[in-house]
Protein backbone atom coordinates (compact mmCIF):
# COMPACT_ATOMS: atom_id res chain seq x y z
CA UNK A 1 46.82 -31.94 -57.40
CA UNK A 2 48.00 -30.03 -54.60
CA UNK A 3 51.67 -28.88 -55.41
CA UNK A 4 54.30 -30.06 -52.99
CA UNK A 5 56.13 -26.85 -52.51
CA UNK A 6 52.82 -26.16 -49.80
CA UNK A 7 51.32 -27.74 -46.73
CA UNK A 8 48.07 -28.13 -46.18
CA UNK A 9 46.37 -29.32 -43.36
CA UNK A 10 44.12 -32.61 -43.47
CA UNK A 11 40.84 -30.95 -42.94
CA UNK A 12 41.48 -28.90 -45.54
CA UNK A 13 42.78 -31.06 -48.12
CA UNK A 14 40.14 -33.65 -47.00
CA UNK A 15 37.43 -31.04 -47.53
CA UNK A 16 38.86 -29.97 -50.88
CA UNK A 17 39.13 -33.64 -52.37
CA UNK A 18 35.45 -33.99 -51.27
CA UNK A 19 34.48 -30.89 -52.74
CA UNK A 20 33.33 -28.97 -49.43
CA UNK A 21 33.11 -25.54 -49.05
CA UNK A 22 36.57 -23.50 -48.18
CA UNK A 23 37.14 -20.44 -47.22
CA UNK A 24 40.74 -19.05 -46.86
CA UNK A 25 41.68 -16.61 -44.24
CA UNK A 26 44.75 -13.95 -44.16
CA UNK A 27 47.33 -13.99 -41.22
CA UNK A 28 48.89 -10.45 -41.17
CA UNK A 29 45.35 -9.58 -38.94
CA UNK A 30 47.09 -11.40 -36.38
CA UNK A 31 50.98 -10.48 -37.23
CA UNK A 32 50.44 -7.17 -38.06
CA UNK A 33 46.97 -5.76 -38.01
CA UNK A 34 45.99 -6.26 -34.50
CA UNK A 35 47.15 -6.15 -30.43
CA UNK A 36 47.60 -9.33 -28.43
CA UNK A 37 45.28 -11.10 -27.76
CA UNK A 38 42.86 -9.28 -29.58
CA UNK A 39 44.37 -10.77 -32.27
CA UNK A 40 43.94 -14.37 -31.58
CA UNK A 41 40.57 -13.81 -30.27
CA UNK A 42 39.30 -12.19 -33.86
CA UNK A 43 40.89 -15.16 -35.67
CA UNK A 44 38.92 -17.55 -33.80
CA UNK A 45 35.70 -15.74 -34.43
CA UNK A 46 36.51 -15.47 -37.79
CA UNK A 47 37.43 -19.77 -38.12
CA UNK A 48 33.87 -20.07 -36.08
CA UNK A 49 31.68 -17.87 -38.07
CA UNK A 50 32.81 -19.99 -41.38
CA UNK A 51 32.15 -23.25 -39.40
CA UNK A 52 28.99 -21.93 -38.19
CA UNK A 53 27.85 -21.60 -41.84
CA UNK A 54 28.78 -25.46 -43.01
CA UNK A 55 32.13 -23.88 -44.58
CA UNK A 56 36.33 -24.94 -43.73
CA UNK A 57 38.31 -21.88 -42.43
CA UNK A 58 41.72 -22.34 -44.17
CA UNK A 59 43.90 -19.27 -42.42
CA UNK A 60 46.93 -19.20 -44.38
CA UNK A 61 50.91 -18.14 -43.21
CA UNK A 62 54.63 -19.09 -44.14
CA UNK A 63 55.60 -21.32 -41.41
CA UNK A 64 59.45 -21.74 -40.65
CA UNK A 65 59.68 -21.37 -44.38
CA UNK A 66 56.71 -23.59 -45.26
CA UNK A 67 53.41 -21.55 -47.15
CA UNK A 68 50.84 -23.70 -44.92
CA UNK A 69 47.28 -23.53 -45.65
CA UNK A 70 44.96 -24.15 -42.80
CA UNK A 71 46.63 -23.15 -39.27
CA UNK A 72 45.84 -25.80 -36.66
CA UNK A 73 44.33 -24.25 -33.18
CA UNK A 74 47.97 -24.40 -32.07
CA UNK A 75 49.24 -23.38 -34.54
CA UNK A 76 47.26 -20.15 -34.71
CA UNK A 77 47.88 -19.35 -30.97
CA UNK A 78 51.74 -20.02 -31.18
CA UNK A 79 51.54 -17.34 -34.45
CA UNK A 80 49.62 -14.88 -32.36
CA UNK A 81 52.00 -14.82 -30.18
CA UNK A 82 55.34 -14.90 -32.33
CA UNK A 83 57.99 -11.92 -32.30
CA UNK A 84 59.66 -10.80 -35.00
CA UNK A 85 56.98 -12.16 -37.75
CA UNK A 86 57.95 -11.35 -41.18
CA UNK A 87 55.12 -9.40 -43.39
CA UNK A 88 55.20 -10.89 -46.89
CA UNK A 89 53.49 -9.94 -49.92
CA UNK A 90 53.21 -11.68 -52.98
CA UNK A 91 57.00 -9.89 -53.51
CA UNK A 92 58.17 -11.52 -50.18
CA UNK A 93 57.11 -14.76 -50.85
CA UNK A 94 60.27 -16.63 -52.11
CA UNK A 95 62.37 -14.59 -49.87
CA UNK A 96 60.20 -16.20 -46.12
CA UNK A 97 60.63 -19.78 -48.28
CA UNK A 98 64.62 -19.46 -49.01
CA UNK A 99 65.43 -17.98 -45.36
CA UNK A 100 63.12 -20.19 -43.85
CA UNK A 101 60.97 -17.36 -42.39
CA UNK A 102 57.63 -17.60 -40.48
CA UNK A 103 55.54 -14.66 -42.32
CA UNK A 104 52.11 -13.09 -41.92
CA UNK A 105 50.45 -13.47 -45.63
CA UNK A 106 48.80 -10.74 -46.86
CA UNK A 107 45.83 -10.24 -49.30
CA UNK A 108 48.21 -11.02 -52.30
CA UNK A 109 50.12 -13.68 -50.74
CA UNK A 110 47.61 -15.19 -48.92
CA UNK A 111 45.25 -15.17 -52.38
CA UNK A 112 48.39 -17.11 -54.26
CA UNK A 113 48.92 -19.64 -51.91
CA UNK A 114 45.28 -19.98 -51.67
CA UNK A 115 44.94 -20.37 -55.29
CA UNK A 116 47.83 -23.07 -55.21
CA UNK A 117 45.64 -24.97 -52.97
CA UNK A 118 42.68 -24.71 -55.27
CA UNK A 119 40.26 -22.35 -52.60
CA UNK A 120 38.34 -19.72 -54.50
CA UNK A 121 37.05 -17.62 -51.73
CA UNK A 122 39.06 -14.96 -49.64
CA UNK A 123 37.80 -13.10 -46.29
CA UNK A 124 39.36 -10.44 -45.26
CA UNK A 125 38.90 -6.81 -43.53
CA UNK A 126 39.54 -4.52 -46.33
CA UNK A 127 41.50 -4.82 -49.18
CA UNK A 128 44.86 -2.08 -49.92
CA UNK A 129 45.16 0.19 -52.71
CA UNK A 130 46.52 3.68 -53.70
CA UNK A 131 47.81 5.48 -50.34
CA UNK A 132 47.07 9.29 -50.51
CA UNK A 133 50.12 11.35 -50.84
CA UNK A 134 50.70 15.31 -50.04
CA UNK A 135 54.13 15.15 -51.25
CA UNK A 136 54.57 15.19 -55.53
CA UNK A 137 57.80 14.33 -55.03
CA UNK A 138 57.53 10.91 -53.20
CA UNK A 139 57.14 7.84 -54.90
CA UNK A 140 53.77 6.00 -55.84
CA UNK A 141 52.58 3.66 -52.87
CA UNK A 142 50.09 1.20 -54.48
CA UNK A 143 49.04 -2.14 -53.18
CA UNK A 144 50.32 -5.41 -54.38
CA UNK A 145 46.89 -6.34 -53.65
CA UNK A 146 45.50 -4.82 -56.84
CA UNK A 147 47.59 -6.33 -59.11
CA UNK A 148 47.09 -10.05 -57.21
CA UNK A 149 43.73 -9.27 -58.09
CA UNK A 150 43.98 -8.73 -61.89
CA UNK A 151 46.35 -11.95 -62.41
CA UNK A 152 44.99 -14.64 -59.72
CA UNK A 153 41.22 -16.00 -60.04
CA UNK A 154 40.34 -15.43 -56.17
CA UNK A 155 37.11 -13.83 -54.94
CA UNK A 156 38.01 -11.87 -51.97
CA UNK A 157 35.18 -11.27 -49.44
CA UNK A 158 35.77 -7.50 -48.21
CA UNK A 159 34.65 -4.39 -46.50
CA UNK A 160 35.54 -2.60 -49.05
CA UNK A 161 39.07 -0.61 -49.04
CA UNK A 162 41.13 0.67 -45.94
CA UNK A 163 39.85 4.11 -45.42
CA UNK A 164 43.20 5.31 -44.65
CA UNK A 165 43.33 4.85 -48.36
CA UNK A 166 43.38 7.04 -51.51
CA UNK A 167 39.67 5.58 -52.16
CA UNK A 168 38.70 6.97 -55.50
CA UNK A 169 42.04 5.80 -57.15
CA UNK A 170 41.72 2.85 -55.48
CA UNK A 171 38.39 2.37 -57.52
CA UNK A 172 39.96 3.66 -61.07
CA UNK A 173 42.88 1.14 -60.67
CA UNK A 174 40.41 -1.63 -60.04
CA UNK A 175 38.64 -0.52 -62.97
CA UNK A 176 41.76 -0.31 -65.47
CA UNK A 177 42.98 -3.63 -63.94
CA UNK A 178 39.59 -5.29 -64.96
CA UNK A 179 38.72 -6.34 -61.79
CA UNK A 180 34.89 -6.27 -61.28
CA UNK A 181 33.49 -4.53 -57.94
CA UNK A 182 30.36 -6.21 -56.49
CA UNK A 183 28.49 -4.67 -53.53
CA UNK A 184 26.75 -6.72 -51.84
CA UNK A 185 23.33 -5.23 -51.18
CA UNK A 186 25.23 -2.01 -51.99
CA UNK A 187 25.57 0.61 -54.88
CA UNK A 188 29.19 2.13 -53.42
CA UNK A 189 32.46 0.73 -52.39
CA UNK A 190 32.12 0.18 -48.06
CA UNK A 191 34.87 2.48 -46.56
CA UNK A 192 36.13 0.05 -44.12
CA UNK A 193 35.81 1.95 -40.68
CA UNK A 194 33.32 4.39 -41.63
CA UNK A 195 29.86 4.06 -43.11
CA UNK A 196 29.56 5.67 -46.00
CA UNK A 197 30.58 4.88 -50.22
CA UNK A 198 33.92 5.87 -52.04
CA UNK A 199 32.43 5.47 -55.67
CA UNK A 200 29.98 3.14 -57.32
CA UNK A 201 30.26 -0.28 -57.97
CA UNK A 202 31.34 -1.73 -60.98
CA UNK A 203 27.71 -4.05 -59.80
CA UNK A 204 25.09 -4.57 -57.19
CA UNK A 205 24.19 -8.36 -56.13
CA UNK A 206 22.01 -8.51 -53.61
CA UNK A 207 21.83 -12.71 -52.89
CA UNK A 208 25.25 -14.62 -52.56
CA UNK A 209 23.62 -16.82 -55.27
CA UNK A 210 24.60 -13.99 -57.50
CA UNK A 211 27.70 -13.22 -56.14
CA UNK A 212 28.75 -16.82 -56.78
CA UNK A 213 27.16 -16.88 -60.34
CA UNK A 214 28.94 -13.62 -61.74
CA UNK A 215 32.33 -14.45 -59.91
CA UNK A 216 32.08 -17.86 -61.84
CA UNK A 217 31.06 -16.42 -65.48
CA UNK A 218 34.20 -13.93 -64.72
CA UNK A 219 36.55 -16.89 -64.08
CA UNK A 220 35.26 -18.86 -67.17
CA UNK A 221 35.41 -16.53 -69.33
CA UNK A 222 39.04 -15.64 -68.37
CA UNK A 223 38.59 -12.87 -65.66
CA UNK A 224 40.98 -13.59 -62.53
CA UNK A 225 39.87 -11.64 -59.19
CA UNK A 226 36.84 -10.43 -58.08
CA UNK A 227 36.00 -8.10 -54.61
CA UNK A 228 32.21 -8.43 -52.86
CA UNK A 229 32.43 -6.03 -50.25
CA UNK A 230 29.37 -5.69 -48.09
CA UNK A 231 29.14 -2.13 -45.63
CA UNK A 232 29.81 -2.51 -41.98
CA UNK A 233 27.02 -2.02 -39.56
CA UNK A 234 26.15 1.28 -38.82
CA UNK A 235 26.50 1.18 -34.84
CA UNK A 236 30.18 -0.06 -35.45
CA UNK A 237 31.11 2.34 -37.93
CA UNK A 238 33.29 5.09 -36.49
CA UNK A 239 31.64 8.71 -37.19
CA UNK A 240 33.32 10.20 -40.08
CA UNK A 241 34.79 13.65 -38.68
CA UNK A 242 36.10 11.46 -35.60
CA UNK A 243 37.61 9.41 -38.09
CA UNK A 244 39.02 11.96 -40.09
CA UNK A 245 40.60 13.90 -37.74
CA UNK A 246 42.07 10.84 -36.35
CA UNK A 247 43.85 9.83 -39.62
CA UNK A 248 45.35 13.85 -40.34
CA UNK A 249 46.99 13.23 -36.87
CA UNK A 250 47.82 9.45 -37.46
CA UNK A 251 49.38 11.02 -41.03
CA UNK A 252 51.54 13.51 -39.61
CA UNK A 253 52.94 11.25 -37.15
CA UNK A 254 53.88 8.82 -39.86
CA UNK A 255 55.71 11.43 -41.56
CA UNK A 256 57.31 12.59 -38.75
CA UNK A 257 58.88 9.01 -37.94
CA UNK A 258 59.70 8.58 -41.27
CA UNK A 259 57.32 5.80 -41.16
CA UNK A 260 56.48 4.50 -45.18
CA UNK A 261 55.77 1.24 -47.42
CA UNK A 262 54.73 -2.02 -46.07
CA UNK A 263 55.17 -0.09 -42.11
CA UNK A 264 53.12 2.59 -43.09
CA UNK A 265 50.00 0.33 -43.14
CA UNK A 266 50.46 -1.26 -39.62
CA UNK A 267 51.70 2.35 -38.22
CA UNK A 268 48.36 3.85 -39.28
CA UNK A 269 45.68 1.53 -37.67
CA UNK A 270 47.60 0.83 -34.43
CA UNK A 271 47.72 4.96 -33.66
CA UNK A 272 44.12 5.09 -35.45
CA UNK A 273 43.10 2.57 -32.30
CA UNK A 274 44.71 4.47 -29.91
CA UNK A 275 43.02 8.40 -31.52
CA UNK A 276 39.87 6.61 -31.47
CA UNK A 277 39.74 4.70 -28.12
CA UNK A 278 39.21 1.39 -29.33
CA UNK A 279 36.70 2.20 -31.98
CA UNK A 280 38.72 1.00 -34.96
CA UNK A 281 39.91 -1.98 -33.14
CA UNK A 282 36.46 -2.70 -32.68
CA UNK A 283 35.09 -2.12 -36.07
CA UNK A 284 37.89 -4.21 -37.43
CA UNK A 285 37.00 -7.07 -35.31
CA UNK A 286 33.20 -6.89 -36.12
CA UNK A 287 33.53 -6.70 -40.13
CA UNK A 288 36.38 -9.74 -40.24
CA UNK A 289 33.89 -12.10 -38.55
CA UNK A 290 30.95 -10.37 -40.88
CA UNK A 291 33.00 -11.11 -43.78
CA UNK A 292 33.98 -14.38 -43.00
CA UNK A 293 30.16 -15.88 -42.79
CA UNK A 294 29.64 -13.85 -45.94
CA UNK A 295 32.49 -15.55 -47.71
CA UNK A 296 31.26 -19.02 -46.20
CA UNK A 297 27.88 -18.39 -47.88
CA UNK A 298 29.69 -17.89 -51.31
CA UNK A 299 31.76 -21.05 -50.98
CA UNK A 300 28.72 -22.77 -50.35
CA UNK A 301 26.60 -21.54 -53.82
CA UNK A 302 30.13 -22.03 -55.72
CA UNK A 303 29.81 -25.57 -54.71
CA UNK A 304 26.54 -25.77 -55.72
CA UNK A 305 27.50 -24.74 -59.03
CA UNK A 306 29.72 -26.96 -59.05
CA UNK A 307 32.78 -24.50 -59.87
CA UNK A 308 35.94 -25.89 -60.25
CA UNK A 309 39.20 -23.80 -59.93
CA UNK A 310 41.54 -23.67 -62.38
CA UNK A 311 45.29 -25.13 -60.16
CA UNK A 312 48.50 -23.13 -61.10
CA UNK A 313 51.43 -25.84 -62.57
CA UNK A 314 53.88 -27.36 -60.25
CA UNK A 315 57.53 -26.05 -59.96
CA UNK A 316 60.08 -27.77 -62.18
């Protein structure tokens, strides 16, 4: 049973009850991650790409205080185009509830109110993880994400980790967190932006049947989140030294503003677009939409399994 602290739309809660595929999408992509209207635009693409494979796009935000799952067309426009949208993590969650907040979910927000809904498959662009830092003196900036992952029982369709990212400690976390890695059709973690590997992965699948089938032993046997990232396409991928030398300057303006924690993120990728002339926007765009049909293709084998998620208990 759905709880009644959440919303979800009738499509969605039709298509649950009937056991059709689902596939739940983030929101901070359009609050946060990208530029009007490319924004709106990628969402659609993304909602179409999971339709186009049989599947139910669920995108997920905190509405005027209400965690809704499954935006309605105008629903998503009227987000899009919101000022002043909160960002909310996991962390945030209660805090957009109490105040009544409209919020942009991210990957650990968005992957607990999926889970309250009872979805078990995730798209995004790329997961976050351990930020790189030149200073010894500043504080650890790690993800929420990777702890969502060890202690929720979502599998999160990826390409891979931001690249802005500390990617090898990204991978060691993962590892001591127990979360299992699958490539798909890949022996390294996808670098987001740029083609190219960050580390091995923890397993290779190369058919979504076998995606579905390991992500289901893990749950049953008591595991909780799972990645499949899959590479982006080479002629999207942004060359490596371009990319590079955009993120040193991107990185020094950061620190320069004083820009850190949940603003460092957005900061990043909007002057990354800008360094790059469009190229990251692009690439973003391309492997959300690529990772949506791949996450539609899992929901569908999971249902053919006939894999059942485990709900999380009411509130008092």
């Amino acid at each position: 049973m759905i709880p009644d602290w959440i919303t979800v739309s009738d499509e969605v809660a039709e298509g649950l009850r009937d056991g059709r595929p689902v596939v739940a999408l983030e929101s901070t992509l359009i609050t946060h991650g990208l530029p009007w209207p490319t924004n709106l635009e990628t969402a659609r693409k993304a909602e179409a790409a999971i339709r186009a494979e049989g599947a139910i796009p669920a995108t997920i935000a905190v509405r005027e205080g209400r965690p809704t799952v499954g935006l309605t067309e105008s629903q998503l426009a009227e987000l899009a185009e919101c000022k002043g949208v909160m960002k909310a993590s996991r962390r945030d969650l209660g805090a957009a509830v109490a105040l009544r907040r409209t919020a942009g979910t991210t990957v650990s927000a968005t992957m607990v109110l999926a889970h309250a809904a009872g979805i078990p498959v995730f798209a995004t662009g790329g997961i976050g993880g351990a930020h790189k830092e030149s200073d010894p003196t500043r504080p650890l900036d790690i993800s929420n994400d990777l702890t969502e992952l060890s202690r929720t029982p979502i599998l999160v369709v990826c390409a891979g980790a931001k690249s802005i990212l500390d990617l090898p400690q990204t991978l060691e976390l993962l590892e001591t967190f127990g979360v299992p890695v699958l490539g798909f059709r890949t022996d390294v973690l996808p670098t987001f932006y740029v083609r190219g590997g960050a580390g091995p992965v923890s397993c290779r699948v190369d058919s979504t049947r076998q995606a579905a089938e390991i992500f289901a032993a893990h749950v049953t046997m008591g595991g909780k989140g799972t990645i499949l990232a899959q590479p982006l396409e080479q002629e999207i991928a942004v060359p490596a030294d371009e990319f590079e030398s955009a993120l040193l300057q991107a990185q020094s303006e950061a620190a320069a503003a004083g820009v850190s924690g949940p603003k460092s993120t957005p900061f990043l990728l909007s002057r990354l677009a800008d360094l790059t002339v469009g190229k990251t926007l692009t690439a973003n765009q391309a492997l959300i939409v690529a990772n949506a049909k791949l996450a539609a293709e899992v929901a569908q084998e999971l249902v053919a399994l006939s894999f059942g998620m485990p709900r999380p208990p009411k509130f008092a």
